[in-house]
N, C-alpha and C. Protein backbone atom coordinates (compact mmCIF):
# COMPACT_ATOMS: atom_id res chain seq x y z
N UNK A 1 162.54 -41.41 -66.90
CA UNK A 1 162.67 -41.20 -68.35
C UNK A 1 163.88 -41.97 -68.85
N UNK A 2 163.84 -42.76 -70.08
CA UNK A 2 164.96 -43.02 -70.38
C UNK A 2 165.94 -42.78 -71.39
N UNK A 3 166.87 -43.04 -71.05
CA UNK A 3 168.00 -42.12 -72.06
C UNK A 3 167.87 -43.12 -73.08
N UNK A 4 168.46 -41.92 -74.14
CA UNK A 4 168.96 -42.59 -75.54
C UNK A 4 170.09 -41.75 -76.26
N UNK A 5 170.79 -43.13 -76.76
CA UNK A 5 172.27 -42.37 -76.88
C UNK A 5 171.78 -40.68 -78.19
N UNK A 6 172.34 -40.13 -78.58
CA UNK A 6 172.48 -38.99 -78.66
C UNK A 6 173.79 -38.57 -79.31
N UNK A 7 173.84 -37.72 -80.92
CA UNK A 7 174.80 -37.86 -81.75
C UNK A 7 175.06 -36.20 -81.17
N UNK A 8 176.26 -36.13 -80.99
CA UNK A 8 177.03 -34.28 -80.93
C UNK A 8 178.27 -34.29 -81.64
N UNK A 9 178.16 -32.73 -81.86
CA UNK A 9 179.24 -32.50 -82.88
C UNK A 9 180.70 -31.99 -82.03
N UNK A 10 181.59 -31.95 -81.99
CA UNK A 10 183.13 -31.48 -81.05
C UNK A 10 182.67 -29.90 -81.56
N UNK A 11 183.49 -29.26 -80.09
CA UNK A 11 183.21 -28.04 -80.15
C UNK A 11 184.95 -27.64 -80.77
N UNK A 12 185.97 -28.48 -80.53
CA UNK A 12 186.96 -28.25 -81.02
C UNK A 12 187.48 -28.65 -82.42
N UNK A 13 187.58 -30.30 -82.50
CA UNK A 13 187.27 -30.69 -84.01
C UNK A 13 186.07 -30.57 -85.23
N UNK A 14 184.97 -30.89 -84.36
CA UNK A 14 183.80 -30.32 -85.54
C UNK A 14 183.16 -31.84 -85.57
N UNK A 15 184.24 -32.69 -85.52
CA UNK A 15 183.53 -34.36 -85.22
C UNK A 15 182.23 -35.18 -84.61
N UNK A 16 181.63 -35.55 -84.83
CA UNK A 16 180.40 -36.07 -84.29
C UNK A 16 180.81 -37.26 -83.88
N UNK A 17 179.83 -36.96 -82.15
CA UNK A 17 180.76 -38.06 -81.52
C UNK A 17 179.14 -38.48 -80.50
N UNK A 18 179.13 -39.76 -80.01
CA UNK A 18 177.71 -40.33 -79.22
C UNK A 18 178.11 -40.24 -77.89
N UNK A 19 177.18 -39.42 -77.55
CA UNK A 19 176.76 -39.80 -76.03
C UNK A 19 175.61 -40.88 -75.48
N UNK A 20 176.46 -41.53 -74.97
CA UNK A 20 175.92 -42.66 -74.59
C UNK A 20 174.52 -42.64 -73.39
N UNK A 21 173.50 -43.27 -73.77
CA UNK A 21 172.57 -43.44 -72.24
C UNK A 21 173.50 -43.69 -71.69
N UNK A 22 174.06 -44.22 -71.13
CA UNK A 22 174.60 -44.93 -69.81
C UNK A 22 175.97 -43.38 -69.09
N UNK A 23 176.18 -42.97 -70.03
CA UNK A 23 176.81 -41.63 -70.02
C UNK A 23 175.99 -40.07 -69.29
N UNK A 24 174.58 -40.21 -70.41
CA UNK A 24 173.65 -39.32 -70.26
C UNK A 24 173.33 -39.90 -68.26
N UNK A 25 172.80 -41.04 -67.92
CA UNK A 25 172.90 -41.72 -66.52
C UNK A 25 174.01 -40.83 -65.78
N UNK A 26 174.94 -41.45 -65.94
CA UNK A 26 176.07 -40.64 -65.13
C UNK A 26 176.19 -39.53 -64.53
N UNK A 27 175.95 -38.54 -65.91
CA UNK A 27 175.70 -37.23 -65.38
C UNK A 27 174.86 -36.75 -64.96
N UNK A 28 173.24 -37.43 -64.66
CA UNK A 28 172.65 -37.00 -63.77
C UNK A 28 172.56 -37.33 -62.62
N UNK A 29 173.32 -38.53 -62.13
CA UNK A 29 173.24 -39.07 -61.17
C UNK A 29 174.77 -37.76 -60.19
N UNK A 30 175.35 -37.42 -61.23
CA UNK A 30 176.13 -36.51 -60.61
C UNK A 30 175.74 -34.81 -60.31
N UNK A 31 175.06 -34.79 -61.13
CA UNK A 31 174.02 -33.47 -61.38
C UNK A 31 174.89 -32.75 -61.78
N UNK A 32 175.47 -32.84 -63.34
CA UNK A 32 175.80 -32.54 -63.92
C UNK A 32 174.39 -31.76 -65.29
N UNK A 33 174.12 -30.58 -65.36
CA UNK A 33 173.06 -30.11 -66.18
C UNK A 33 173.46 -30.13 -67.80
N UNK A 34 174.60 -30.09 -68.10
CA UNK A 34 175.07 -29.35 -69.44
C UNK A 34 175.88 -31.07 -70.03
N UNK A 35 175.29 -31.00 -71.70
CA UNK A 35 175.85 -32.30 -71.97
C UNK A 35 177.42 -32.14 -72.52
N UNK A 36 178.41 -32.96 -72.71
CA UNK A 36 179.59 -32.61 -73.23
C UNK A 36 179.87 -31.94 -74.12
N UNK A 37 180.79 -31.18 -74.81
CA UNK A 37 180.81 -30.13 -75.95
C UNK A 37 181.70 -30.47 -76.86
N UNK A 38 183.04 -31.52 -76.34
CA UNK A 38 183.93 -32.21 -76.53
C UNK A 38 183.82 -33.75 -76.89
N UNK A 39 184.40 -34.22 -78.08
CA UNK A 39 184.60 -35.69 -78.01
C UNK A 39 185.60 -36.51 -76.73
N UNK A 40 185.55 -37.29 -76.98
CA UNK A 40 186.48 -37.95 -76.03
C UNK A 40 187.87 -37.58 -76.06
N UNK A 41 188.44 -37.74 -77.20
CA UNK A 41 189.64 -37.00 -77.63
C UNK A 41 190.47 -36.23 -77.57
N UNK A 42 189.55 -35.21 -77.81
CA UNK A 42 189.24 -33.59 -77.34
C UNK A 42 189.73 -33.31 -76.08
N UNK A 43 188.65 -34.48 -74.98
CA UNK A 43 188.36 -34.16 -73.61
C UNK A 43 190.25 -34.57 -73.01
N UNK A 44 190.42 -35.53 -73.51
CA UNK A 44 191.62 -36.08 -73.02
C UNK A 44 192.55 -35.23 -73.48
N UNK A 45 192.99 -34.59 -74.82
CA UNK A 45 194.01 -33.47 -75.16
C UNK A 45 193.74 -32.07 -73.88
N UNK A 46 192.51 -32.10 -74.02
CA UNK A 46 192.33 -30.52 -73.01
C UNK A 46 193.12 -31.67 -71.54
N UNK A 47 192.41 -31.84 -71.01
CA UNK A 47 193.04 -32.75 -69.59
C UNK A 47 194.43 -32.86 -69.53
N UNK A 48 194.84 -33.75 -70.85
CA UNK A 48 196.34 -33.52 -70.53
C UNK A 48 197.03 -32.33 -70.68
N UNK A 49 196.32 -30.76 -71.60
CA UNK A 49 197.28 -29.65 -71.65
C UNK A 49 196.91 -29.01 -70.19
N UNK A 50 196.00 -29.32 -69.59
CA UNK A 50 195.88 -28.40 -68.23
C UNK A 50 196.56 -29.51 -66.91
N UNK A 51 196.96 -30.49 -66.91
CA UNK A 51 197.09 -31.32 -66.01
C UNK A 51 198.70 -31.77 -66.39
N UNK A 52 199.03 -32.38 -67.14
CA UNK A 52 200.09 -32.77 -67.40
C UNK A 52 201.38 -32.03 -67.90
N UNK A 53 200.88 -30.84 -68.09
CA UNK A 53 202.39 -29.69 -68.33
C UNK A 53 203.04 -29.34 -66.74
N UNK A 54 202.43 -30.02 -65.67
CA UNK A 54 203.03 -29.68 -64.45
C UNK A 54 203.95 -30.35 -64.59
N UNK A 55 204.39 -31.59 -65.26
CA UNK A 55 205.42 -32.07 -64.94
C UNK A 55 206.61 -31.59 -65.31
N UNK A 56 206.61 -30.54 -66.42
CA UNK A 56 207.96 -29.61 -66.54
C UNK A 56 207.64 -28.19 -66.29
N UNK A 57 206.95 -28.45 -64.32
CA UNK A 57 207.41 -27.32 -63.69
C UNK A 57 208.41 -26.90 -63.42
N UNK A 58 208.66 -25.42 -62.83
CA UNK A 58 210.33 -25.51 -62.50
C UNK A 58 210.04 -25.66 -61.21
N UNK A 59 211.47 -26.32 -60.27
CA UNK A 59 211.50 -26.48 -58.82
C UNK A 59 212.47 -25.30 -58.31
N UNK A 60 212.47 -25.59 -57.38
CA UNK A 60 213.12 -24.64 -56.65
C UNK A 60 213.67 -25.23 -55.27
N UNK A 61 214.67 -25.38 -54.90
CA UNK A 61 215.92 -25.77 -54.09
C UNK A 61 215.52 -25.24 -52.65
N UNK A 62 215.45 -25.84 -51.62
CA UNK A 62 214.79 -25.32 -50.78
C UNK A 62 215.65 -25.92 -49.26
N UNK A 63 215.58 -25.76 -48.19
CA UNK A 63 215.85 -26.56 -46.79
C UNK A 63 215.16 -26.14 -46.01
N UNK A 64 214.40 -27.67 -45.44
CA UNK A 64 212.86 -27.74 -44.26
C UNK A 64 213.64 -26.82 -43.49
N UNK A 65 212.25 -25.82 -43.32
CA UNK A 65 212.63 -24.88 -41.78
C UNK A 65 212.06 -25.86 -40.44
N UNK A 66 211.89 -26.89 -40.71
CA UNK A 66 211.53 -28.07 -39.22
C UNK A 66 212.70 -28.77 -38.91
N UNK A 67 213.23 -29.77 -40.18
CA UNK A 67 213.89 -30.69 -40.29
C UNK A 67 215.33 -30.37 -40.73
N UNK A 68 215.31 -29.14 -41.42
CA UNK A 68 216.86 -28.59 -41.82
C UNK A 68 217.45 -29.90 -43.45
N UNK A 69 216.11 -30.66 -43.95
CA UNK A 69 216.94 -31.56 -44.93
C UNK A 69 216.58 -30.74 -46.31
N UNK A 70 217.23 -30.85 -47.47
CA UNK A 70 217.02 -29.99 -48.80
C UNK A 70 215.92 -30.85 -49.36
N UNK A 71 214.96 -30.05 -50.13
CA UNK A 71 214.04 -30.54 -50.79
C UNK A 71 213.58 -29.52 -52.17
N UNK A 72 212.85 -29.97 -52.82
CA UNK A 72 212.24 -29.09 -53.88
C UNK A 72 210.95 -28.57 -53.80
N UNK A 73 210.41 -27.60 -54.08
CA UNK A 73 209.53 -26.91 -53.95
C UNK A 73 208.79 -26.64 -55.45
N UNK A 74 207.32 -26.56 -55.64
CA UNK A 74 206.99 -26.20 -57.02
C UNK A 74 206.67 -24.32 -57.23
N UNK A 75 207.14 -23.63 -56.04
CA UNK A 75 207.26 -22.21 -56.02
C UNK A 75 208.47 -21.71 -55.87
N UNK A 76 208.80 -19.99 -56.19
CA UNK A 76 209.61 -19.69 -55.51
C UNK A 76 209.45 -18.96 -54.16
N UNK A 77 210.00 -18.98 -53.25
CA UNK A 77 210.03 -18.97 -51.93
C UNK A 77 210.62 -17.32 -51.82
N UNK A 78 209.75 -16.40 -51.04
CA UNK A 78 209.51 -15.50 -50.94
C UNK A 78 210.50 -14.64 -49.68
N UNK A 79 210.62 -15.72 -48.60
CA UNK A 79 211.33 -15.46 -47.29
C UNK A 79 210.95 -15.34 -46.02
N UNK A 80 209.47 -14.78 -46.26
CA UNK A 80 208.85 -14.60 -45.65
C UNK A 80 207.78 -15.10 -44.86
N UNK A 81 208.16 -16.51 -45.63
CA UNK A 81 207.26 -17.91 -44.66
C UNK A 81 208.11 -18.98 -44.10
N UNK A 82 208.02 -19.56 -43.46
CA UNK A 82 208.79 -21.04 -43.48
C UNK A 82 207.99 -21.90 -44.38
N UNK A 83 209.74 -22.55 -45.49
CA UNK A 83 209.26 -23.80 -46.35
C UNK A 83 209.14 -25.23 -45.91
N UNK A 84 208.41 -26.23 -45.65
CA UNK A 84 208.69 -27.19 -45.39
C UNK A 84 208.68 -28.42 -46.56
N UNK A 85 209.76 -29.08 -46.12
CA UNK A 85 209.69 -30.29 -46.95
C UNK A 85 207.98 -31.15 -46.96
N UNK A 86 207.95 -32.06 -47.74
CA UNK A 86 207.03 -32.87 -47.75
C UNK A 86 206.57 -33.64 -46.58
N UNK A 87 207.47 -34.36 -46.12
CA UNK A 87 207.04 -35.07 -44.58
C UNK A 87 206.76 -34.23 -43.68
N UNK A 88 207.42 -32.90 -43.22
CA UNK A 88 206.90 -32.10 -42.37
C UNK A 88 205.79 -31.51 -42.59
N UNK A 89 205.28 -31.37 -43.84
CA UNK A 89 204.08 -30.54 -44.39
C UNK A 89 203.11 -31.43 -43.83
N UNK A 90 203.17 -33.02 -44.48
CA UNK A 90 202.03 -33.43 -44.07
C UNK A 90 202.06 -33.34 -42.59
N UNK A 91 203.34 -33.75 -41.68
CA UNK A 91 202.58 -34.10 -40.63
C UNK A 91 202.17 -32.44 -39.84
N UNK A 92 202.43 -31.62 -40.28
CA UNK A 92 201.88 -30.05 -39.47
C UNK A 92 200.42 -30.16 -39.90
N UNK A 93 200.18 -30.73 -41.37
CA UNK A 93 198.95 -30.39 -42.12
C UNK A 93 197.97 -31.87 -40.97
N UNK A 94 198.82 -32.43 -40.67
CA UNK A 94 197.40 -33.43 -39.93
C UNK A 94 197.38 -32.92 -38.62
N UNK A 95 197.66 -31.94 -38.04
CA UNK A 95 197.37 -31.18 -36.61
C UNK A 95 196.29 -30.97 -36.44
């Protein structure tokens, strides 16, 4: 069957925005069932408020229980585990 682009309205702005065949393609080739609800816009404001506010997480001050060097952590540390820095993480995590 072939696609044809396809006019929708933003579920956030109200804007009418095209979905593209080649779009409509995509998502079935991903099996994706449900068409977008969001303009592009939209999609990118939501993305960046759920994705990009990590960057003014708070850290937390930490020293590898492997390596003994200080590092930062994106939790606070409980006591009750060993923290490891980054290099030790990965290499325990490739065991």
């Amino acid at each position: 069957m072939p696609f044809q682009d396809k006019t929708i309205k933003c579920r956030d702005c109200g804007a009418d925005f095209v979905w593209t065949a080649s779009e409509q393609e995509f998502y079935q080739q991903k099996g994706f069932d449900n068409p977008p609800v969001r303009c592009p816009s939209c999609r990118a404001a939501r993305k960046q408020q759920r994705f990009g506010g990590q960057q003014g997480r708070k850290m937390y001050d930490v020293v590898c229980a492997k390596c003994g060097k200080p590092t930062q952590v994106p939790f606070q540390p409980k006591g009750d585990r060993p923290v490891y820095c980054s290099d030790c993480f990965r290499q325990m995590k490739g065991r």
